[in-house]
PDB file of N, CA and C in Angstrom:
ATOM      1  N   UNK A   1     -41.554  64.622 -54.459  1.00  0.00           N
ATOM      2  CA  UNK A   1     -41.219  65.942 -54.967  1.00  0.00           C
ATOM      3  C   UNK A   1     -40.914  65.830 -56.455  1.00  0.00           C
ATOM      4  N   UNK A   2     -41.593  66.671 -56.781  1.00  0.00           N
ATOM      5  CA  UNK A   2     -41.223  66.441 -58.673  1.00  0.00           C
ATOM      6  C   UNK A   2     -39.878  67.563 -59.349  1.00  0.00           C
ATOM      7  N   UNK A   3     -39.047  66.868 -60.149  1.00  0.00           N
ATOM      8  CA  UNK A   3     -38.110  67.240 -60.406  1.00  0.00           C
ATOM      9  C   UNK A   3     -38.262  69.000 -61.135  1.00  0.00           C
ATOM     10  N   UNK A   4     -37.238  70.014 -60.680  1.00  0.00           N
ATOM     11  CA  UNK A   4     -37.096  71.375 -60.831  1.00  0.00           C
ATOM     12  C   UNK A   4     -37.301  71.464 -62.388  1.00  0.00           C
ATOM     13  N   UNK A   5     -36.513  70.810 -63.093  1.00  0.00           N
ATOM     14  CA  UNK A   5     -36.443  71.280 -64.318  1.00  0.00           C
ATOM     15  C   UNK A   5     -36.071  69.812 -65.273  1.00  0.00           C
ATOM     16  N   UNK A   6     -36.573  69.291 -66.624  1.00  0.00           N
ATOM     17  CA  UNK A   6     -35.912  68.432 -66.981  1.00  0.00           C
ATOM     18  C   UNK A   6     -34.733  68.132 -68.401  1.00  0.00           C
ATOM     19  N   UNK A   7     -33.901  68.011 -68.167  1.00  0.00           N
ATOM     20  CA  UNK A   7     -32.894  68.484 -69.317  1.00  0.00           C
ATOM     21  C   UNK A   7     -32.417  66.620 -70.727  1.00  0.00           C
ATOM     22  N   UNK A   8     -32.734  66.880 -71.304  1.00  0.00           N
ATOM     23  CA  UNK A   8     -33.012  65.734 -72.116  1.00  0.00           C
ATOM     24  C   UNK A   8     -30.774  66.065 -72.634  1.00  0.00           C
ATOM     25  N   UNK A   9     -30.851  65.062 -72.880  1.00  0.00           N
ATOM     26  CA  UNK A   9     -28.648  64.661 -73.134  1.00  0.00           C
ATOM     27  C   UNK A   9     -28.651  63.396 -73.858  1.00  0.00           C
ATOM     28  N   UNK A  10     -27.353  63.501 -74.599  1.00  0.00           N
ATOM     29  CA  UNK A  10     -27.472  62.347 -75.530  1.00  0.00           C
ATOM     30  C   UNK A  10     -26.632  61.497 -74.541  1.00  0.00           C
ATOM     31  N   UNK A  11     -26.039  61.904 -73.614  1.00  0.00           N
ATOM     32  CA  UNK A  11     -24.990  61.083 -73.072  1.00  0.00           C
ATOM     33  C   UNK A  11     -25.210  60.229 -71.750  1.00  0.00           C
ATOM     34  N   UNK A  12     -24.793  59.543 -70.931  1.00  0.00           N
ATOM     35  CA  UNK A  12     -24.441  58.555 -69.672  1.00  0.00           C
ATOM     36  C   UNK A  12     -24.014  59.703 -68.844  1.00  0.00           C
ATOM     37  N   UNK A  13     -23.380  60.522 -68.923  1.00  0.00           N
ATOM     38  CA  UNK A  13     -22.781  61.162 -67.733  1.00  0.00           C
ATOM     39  C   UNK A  13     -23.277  62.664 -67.799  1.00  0.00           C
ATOM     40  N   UNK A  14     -23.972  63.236 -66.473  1.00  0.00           N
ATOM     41  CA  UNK A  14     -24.227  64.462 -66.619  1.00  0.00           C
ATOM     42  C   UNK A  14     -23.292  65.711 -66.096  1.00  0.00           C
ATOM     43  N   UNK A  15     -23.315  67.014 -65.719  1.00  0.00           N
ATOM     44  CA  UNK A  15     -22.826  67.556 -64.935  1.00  0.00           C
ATOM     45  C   UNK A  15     -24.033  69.212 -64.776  1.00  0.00           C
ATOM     46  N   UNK A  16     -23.562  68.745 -63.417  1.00  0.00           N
ATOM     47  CA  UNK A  16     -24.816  69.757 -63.178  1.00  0.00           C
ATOM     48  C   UNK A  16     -24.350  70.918 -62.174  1.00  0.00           C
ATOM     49  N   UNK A  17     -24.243  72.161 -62.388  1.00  0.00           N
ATOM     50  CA  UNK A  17     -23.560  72.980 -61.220  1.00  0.00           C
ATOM     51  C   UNK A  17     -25.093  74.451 -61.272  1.00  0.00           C
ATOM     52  N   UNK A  18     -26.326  74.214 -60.928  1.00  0.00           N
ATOM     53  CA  UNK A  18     -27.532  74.493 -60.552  1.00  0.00           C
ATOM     54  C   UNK A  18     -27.288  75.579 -61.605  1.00  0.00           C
ATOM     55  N   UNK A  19     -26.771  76.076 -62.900  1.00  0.00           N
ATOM     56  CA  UNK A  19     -27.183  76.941 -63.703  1.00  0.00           C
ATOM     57  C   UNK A  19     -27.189  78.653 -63.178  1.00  0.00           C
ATOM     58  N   UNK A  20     -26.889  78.861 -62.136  1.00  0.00           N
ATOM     59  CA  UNK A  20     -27.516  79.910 -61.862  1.00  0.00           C
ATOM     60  C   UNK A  20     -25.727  80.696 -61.435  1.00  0.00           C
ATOM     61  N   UNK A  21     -24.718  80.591 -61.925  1.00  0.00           N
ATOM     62  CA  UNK A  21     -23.785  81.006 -61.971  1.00  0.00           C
ATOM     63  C   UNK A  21     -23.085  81.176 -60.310  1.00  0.00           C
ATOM     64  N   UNK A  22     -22.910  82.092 -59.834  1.00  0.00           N
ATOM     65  CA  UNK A  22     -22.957  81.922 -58.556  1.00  0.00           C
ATOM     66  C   UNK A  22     -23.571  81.568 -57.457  1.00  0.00           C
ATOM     67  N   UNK A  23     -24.909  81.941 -57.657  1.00  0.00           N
ATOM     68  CA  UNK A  23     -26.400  81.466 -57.333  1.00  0.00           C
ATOM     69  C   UNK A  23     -26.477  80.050 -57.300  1.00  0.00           C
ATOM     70  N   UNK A  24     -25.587  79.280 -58.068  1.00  0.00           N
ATOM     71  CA  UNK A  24     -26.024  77.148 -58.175  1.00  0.00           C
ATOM     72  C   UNK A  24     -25.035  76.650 -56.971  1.00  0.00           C
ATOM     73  N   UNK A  25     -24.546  75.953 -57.318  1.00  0.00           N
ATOM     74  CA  UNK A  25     -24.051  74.908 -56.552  1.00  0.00           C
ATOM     75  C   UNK A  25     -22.978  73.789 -56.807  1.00  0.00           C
ATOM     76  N   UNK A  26     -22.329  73.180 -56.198  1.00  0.00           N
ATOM     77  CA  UNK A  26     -20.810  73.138 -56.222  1.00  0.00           C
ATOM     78  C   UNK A  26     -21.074  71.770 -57.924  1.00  0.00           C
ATOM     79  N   UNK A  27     -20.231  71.994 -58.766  1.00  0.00           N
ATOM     80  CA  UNK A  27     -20.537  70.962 -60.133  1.00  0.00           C
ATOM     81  C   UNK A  27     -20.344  69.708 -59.562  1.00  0.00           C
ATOM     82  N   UNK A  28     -21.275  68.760 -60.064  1.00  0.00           N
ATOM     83  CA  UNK A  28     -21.005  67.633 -59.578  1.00  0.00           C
ATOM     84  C   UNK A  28     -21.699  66.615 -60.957  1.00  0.00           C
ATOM     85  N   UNK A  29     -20.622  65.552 -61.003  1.00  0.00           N
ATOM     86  CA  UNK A  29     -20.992  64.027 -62.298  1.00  0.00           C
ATOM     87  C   UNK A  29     -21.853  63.596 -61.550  1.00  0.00           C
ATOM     88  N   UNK A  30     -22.961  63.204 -62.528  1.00  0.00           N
ATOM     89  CA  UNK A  30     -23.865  62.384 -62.470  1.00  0.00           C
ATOM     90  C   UNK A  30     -24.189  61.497 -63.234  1.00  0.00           C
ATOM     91  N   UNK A  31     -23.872  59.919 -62.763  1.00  0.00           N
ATOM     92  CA  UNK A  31     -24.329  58.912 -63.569  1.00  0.00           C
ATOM     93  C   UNK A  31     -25.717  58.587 -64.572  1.00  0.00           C
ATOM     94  N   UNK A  32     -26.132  58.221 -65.109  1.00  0.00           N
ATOM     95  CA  UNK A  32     -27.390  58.490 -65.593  1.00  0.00           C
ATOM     96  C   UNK A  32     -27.930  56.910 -65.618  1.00  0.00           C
ATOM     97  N   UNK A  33     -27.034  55.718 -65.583  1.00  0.00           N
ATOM     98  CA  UNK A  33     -26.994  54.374 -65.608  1.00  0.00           C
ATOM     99  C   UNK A  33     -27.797  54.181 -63.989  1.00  0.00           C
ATOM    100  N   UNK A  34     -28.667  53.080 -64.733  1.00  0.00           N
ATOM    101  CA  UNK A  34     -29.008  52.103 -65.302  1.00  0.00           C
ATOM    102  C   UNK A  34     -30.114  52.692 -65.970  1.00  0.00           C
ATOM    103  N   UNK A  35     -30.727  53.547 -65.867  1.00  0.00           N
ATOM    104  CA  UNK A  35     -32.631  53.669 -65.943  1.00  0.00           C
ATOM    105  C   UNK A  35     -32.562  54.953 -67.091  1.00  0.00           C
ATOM    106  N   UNK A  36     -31.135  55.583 -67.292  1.00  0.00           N
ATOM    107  CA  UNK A  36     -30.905  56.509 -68.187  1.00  0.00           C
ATOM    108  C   UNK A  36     -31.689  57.762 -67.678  1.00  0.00           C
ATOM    109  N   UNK A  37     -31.581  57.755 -66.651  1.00  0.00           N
ATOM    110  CA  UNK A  37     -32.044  59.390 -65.663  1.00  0.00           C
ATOM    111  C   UNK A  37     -32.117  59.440 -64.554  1.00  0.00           C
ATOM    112  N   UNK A  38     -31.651  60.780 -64.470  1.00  0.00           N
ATOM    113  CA  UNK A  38     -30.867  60.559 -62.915  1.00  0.00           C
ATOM    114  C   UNK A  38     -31.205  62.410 -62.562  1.00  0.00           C
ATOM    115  N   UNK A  39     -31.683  62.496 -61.101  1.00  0.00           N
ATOM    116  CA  UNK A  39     -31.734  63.499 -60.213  1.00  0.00           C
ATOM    117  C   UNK A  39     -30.796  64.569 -59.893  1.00  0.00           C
ATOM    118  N   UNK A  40     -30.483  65.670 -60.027  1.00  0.00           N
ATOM    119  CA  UNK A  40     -29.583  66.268 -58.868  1.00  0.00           C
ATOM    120  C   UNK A  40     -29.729  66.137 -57.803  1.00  0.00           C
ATOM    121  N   UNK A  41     -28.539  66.303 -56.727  1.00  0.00           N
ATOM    122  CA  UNK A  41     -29.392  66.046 -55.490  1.00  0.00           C
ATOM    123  C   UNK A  41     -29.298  67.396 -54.659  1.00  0.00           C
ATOM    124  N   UNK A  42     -28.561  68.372 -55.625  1.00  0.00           N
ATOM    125  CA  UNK A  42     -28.880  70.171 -54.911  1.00  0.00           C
ATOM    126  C   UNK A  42     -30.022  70.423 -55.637  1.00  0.00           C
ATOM    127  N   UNK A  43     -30.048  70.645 -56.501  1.00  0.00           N
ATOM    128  CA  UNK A  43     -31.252  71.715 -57.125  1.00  0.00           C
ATOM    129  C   UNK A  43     -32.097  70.770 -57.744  1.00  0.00           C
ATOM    130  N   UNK A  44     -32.382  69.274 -57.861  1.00  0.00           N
ATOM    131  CA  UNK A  44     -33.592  68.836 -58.154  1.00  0.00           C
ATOM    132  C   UNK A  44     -33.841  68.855 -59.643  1.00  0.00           C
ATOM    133  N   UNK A  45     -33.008  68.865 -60.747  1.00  0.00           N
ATOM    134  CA  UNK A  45     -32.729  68.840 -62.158  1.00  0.00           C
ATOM    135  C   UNK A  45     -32.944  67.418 -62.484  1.00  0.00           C
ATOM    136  N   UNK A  46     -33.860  67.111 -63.539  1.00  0.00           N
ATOM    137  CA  UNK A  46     -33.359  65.701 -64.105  1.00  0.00           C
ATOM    138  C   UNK A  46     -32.904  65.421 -65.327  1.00  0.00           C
ATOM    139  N   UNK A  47     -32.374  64.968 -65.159  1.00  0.00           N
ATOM    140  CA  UNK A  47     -30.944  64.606 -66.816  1.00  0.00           C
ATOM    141  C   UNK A  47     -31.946  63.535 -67.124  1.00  0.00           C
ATOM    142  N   UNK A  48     -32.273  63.103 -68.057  1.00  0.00           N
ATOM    143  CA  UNK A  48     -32.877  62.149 -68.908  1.00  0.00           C
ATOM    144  C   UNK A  48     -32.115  61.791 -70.373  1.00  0.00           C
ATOM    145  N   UNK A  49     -31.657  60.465 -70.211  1.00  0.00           N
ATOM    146  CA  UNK A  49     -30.649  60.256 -72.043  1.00  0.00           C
ATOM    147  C   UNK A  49     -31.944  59.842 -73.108  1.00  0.00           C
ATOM    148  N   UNK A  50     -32.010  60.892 -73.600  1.00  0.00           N
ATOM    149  CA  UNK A  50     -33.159  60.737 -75.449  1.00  0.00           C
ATOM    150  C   UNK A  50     -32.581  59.315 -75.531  1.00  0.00           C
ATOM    151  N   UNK A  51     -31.453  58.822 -75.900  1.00  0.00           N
ATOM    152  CA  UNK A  51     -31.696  57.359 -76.959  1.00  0.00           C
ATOM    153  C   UNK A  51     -32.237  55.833 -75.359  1.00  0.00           C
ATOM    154  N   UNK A  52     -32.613  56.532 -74.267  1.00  0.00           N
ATOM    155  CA  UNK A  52     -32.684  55.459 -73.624  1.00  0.00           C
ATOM    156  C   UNK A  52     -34.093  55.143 -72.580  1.00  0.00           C
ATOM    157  N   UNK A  53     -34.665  56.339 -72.709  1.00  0.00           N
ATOM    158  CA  UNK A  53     -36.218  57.085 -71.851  1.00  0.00           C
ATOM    159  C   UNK A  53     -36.165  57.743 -73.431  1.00  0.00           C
ATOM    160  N   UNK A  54     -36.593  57.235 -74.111  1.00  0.00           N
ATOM    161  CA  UNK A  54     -37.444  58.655 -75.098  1.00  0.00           C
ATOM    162  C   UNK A  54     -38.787  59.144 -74.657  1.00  0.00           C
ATOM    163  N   UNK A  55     -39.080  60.701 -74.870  1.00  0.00           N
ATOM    164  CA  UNK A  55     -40.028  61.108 -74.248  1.00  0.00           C
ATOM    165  C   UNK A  55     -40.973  60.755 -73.544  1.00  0.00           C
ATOM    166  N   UNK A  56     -40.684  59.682 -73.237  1.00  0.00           N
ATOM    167  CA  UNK A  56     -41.429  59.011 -71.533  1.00  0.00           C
ATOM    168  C   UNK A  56     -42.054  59.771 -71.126  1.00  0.00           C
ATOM    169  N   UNK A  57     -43.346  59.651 -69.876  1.00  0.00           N
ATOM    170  CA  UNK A  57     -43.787  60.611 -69.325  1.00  0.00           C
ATOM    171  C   UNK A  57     -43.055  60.339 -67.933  1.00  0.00           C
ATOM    172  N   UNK A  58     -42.563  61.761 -67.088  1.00  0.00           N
ATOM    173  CA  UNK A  58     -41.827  61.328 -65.753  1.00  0.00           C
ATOM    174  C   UNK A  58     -43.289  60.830 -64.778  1.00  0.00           C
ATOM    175  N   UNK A  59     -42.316  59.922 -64.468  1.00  0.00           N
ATOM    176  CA  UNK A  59     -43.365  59.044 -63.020  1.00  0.00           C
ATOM    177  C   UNK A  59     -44.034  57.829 -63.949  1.00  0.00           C
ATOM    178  N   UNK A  60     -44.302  57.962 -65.274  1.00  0.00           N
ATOM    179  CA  UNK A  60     -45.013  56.642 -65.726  1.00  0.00           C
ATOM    180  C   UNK A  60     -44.246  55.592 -65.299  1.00  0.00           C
ATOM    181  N   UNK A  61     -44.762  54.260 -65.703  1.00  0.00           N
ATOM    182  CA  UNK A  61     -44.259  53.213 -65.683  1.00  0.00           C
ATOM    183  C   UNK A  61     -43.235  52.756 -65.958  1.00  0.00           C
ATOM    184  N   UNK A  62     -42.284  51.839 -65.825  1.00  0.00           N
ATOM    185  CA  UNK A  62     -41.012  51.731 -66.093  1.00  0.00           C
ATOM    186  C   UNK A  62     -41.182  50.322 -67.580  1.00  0.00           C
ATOM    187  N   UNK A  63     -42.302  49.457 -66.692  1.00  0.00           N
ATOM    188  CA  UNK A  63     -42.858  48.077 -67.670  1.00  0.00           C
ATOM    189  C   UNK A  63     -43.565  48.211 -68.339  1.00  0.00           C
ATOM    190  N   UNK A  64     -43.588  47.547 -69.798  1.00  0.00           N
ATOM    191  CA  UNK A  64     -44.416  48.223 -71.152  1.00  0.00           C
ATOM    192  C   UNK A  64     -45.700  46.820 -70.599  1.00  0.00           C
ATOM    193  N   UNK A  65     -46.451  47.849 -71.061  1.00  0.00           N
ATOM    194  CA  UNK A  65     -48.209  47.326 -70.982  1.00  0.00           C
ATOM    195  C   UNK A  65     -48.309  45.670 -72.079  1.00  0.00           C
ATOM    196  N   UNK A  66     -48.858  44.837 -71.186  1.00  0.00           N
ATOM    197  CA  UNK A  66     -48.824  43.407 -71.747  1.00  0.00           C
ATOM    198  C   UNK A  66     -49.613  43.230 -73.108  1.00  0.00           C
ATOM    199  N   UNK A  67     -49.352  42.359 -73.690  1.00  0.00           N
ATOM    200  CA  UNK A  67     -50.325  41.953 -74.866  1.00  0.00           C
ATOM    201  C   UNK A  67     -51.379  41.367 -74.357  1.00  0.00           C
ATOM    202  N   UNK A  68     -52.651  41.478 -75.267  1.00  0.00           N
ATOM    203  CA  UNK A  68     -53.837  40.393 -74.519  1.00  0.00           C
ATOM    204  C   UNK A  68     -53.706  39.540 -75.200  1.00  0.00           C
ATOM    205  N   UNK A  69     -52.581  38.925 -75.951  1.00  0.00           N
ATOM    206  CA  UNK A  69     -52.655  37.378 -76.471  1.00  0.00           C
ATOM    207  C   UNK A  69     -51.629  36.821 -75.588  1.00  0.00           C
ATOM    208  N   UNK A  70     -50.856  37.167 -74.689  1.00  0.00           N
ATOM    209  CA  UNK A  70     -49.900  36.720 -73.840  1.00  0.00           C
ATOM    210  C   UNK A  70     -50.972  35.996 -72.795  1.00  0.00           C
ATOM    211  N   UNK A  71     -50.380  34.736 -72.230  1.00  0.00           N
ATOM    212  CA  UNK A  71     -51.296  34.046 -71.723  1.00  0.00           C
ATOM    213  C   UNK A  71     -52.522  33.561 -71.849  1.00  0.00           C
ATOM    214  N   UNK A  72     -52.598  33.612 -73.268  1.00  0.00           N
ATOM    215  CA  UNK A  72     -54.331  33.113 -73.645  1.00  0.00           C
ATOM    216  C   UNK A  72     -54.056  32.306 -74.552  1.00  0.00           C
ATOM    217  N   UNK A  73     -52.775  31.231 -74.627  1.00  0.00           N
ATOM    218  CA  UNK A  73     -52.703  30.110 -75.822  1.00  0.00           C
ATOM    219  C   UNK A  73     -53.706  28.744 -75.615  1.00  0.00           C
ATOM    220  N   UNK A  74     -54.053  28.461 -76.503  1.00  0.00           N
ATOM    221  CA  UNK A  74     -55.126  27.362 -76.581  1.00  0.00           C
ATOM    222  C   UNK A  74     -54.200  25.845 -77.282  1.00  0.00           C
TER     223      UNK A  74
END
């Protein structure tokens, strides 16, 4: 399932109470550690920290693409 909405934060800790005033859902902290983004688990929001995922694409890869001189020493 792909995330509702995605909200970019400078910070580690989120708080998320579904935006929708009475309409959301009870506020709840959300860690953002280790991977620097993290899910709601009512409404499906993802917090993403800018200095730690910069504009990443969601779902890409987590491991940066190898060099082609890595493993080819002579």
């Amino acid at each position: 399932m792909t995330p509702f909405e995605t909200i970019e934060i400078d910070a580690m800790m989120a708080a998320c109470d579904g935006g929708g005033g009475p309409l959301g859902h009870p506020k709840v902290y959300l860690s953002l550690a280790p991977l620097g983004r993290v899910e709601c688990p009512y409404c499906s929001r993802l917090f993403v920290n800018r200095a730690i995922a910069p504009s990443d694409k969601i779902g890409a890869s987590e491991s940066p693409p190898e060099s082609p001189a890595e493993g080819s020493r002579a």
